[in-house]
C-alpha atoms as a PDB file:
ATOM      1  CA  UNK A   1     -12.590 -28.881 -34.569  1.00  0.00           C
ATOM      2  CA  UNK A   2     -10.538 -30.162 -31.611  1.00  0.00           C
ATOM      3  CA  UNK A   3      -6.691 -29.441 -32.333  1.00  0.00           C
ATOM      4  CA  UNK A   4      -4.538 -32.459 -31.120  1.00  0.00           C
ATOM      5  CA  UNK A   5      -1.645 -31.207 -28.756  1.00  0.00           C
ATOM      6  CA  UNK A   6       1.936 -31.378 -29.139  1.00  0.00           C
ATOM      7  CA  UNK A   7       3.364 -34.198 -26.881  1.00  0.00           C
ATOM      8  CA  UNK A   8       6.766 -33.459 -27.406  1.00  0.00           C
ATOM      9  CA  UNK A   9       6.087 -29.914 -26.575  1.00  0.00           C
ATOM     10  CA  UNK A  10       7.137 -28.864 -22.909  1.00  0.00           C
ATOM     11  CA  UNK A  11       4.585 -27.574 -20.610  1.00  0.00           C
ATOM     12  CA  UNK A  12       3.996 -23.512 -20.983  1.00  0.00           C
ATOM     13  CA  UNK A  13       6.952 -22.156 -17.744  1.00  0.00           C
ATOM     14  CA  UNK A  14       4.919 -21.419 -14.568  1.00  0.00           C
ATOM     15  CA  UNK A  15       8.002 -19.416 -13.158  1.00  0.00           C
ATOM     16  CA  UNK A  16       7.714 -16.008 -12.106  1.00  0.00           C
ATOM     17  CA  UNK A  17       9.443 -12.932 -10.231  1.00  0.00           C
ATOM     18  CA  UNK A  18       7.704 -10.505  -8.667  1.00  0.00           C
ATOM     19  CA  UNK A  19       8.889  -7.530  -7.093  1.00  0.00           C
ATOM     20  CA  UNK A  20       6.719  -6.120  -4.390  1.00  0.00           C
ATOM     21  CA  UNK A  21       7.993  -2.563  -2.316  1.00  0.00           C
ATOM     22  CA  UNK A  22       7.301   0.303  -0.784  1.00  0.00           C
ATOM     23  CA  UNK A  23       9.043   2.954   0.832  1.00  0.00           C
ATOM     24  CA  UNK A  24      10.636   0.927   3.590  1.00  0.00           C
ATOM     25  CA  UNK A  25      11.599  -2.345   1.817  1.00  0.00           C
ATOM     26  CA  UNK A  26      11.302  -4.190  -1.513  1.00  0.00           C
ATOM     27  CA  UNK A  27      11.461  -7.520  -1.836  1.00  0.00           C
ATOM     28  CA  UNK A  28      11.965  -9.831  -4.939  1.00  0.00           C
ATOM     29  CA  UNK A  29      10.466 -13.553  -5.003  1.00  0.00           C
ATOM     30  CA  UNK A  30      10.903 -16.202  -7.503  1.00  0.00           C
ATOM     31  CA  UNK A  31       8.070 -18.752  -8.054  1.00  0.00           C
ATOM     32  CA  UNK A  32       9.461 -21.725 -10.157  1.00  0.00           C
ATOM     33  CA  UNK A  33       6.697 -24.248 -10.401  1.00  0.00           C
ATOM     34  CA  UNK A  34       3.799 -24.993  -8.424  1.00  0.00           C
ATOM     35  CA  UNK A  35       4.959 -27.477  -5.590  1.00  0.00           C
ATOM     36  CA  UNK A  36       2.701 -29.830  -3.622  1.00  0.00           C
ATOM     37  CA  UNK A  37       3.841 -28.298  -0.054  1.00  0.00           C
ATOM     38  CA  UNK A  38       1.980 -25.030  -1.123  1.00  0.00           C
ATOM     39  CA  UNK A  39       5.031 -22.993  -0.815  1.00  0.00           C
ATOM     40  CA  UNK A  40       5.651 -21.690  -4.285  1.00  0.00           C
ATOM     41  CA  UNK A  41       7.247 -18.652  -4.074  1.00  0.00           C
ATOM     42  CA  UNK A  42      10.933 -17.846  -2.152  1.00  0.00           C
ATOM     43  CA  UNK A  43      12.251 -14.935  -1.423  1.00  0.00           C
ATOM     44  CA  UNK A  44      15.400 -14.509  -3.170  1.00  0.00           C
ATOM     45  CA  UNK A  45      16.716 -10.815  -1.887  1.00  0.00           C
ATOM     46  CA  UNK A  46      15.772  -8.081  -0.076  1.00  0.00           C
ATOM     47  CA  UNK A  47      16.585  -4.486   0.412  1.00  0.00           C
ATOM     48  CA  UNK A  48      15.502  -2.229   3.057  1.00  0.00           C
ATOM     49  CA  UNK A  49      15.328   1.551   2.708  1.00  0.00           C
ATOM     50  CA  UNK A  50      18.356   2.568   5.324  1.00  0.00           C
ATOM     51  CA  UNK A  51      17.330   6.079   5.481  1.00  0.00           C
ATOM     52  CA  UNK A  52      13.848   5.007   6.329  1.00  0.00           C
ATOM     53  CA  UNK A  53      13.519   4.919  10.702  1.00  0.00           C
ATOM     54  CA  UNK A  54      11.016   2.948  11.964  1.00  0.00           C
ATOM     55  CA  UNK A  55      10.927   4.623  15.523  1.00  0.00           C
ATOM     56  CA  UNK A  56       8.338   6.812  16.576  1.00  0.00           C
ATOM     57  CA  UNK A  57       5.796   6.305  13.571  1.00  0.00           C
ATOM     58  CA  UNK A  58       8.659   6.355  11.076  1.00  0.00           C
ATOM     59  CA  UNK A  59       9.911  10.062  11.036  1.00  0.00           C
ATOM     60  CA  UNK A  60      13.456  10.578   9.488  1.00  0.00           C
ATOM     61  CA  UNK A  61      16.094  10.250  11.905  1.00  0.00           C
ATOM     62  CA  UNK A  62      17.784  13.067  14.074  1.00  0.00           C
ATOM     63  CA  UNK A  63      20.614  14.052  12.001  1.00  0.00           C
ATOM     64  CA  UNK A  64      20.725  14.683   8.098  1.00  0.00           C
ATOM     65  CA  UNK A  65      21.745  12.049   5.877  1.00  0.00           C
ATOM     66  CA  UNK A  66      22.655  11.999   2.363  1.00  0.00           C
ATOM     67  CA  UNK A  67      21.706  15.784   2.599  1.00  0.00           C
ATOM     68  CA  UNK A  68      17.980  15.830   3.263  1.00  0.00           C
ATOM     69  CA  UNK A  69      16.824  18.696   5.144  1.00  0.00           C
ATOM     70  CA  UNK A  70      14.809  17.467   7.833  1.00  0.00           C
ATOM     71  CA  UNK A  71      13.036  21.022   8.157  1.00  0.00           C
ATOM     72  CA  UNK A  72      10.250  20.318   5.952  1.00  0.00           C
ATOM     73  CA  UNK A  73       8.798  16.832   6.738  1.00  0.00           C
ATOM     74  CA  UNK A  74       6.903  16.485   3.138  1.00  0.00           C
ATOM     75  CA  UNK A  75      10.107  17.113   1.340  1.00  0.00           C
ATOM     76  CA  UNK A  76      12.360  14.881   3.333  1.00  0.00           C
ATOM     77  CA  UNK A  77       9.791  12.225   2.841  1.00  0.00           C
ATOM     78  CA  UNK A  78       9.562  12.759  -1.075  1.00  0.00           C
ATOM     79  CA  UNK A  79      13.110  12.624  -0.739  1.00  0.00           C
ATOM     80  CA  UNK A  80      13.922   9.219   0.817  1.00  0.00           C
ATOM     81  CA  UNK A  81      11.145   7.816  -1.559  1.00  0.00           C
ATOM     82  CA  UNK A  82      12.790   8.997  -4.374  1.00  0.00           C
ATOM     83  CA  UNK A  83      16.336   8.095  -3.614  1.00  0.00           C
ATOM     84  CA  UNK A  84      15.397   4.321  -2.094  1.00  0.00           C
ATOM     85  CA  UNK A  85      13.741   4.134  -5.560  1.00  0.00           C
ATOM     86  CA  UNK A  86      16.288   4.593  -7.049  1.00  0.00           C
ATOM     87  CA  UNK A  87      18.332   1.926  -5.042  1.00  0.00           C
ATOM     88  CA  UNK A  88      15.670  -0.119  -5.941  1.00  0.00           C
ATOM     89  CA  UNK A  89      16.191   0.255  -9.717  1.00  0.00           C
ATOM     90  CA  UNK A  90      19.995  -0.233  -9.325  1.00  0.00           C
ATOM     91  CA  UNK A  91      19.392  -3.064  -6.701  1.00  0.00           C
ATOM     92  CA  UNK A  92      16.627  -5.371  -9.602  1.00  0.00           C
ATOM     93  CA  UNK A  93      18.927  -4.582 -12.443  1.00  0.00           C
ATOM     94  CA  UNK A  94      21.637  -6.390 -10.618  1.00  0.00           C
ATOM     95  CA  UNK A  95      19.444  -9.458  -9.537  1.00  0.00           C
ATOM     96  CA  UNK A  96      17.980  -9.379 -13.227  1.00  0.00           C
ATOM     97  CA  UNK A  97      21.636  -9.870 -14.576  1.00  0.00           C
ATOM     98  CA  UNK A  98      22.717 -12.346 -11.584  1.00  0.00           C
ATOM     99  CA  UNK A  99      19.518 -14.528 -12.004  1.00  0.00           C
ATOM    100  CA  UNK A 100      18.773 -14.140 -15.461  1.00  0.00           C
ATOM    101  CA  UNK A 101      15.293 -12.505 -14.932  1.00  0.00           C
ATOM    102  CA  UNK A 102      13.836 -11.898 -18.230  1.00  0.00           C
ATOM    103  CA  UNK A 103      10.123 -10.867 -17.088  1.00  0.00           C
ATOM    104  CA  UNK A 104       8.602  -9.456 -13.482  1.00  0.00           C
ATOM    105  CA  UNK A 105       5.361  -8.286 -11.910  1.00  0.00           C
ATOM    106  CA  UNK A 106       6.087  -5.683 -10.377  1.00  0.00           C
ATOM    107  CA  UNK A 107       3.320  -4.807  -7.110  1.00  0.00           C
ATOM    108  CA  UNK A 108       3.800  -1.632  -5.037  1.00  0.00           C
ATOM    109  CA  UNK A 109       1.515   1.157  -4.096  1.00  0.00           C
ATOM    110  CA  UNK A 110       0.734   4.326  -5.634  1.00  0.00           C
ATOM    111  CA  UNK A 111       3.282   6.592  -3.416  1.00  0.00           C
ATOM    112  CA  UNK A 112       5.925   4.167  -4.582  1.00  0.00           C
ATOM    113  CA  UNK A 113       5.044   3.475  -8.390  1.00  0.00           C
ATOM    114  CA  UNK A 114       5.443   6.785  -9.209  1.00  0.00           C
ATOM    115  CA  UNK A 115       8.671   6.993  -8.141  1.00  0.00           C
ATOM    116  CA  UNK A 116       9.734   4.346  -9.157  1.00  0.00           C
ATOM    117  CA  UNK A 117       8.350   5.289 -12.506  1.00  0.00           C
ATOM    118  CA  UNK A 118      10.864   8.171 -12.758  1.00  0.00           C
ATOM    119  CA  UNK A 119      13.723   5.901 -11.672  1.00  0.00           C
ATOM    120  CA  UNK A 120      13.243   2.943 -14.722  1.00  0.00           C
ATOM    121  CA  UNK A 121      15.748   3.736 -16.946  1.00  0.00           C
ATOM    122  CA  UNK A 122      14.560   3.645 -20.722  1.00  0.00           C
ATOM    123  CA  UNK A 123      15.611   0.284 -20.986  1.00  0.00           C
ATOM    124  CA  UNK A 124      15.676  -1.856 -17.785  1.00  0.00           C
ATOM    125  CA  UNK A 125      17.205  -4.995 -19.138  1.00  0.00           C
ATOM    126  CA  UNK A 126      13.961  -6.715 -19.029  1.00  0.00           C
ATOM    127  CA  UNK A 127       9.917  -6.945 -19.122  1.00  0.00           C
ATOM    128  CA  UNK A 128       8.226  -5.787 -16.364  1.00  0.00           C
ATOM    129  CA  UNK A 129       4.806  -4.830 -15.601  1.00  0.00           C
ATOM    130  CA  UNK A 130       3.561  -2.499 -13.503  1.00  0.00           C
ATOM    131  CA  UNK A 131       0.477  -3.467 -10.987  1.00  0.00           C
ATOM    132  CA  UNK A 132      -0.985  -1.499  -8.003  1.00  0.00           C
ATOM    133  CA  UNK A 133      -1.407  -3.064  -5.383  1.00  0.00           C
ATOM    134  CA  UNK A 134       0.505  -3.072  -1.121  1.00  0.00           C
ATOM    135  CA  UNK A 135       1.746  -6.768  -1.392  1.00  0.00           C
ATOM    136  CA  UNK A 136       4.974  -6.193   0.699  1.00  0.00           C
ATOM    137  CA  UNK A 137       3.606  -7.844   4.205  1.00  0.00           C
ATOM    138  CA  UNK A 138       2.472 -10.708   2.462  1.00  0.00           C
ATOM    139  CA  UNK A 139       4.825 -14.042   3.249  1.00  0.00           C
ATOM    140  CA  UNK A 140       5.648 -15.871  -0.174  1.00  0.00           C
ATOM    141  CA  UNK A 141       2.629 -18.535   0.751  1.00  0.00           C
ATOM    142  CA  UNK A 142       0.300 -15.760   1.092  1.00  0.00           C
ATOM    143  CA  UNK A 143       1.499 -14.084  -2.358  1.00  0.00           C
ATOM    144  CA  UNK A 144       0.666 -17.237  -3.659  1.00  0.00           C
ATOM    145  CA  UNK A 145      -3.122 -17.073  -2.428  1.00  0.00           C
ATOM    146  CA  UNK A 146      -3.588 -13.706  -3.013  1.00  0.00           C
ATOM    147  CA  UNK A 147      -6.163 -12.157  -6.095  1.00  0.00           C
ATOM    148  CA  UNK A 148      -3.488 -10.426  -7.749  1.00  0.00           C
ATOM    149  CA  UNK A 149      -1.441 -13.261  -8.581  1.00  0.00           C
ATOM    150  CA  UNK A 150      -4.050 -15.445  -9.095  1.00  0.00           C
ATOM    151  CA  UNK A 151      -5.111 -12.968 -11.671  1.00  0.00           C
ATOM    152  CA  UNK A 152      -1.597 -12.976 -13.086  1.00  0.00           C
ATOM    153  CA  UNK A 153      -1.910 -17.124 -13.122  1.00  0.00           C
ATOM    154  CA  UNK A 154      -5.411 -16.981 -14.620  1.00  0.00           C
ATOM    155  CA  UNK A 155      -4.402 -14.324 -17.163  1.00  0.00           C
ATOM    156  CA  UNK A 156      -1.338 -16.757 -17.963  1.00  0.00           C
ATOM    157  CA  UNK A 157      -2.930 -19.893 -18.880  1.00  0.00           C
ATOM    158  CA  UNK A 158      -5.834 -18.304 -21.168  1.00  0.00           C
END
């Protein structure tokens, strides 16, 4: 039996946010509807891990900040991931409230998903879900080509 479809229905919403970071940067990107150029998702904010130095492989800086103890390289770096994730909790829940983000995917790696799994308050303010994967180089046409949002798309219109 063929069902007949709604034509006064509007079309299922193609918009999403995803949040990609790690433990230098995080980036949020909003993906309204598919456009013809290609270019579907824009990068609506970013925040970059200040305590994080990119010189010399990425060791902490010189001097202490924020109080990490820069004798014991493991624990400094636990440290800065734990405290940029929670910046990065504080940082989305802003952005959720300013753009009225109801729902995100949110793509990091493993080092960073459990921290930022400790950091999620018990209630965020909105859906998201969690998903494994280093998306954070990508640029916002390259999200749009790559598996794991295509996965998301093809999960979305079953």
């Amino acid at each position: 039996m063929t069902t007949a479809r709604d034509e006064t229905a509007s079309p299922p919403d193609s918009s999403r946010w995803i949040l990609v970071a790690d433990m230098r940067s995080a980036r949020l990107l909003h993906r309204r509807r598919p456009s013809e150029d290609g270019r579907h998702f824009e990068e609506i904010a970013r925040l970059e891990n200040r305590l994080f130095s990119h010189d010399r492989g990425g060791r902490p800086p010189a001097s202490g900040v924020r109080g990490i103890d820069y004798g014991n390289a493991d624990r400094d770096h636990d440290v800065m991931r734990d405290q940029f994730a929670d910046e990065i909790v504080q940082w989305v829940q802003r952005l959720a409230r300013e753009h009225g983000i109801t729902r995100a995917d949110v793509f990091v790696n493993a080092e960073m998903l459990g921290a930022l799994r400790q950091s999620w308050p018990a209630h965020l303010g909105f859906e998201h879900h969690e998903h494994h994967a280093d998306l954070i180089h990508l640029s916002p046409a390259e999200l749009e080509h790559h598996k794991a949002i295509r996965g998301l798309d093809a999960v979305s219109a079953t």
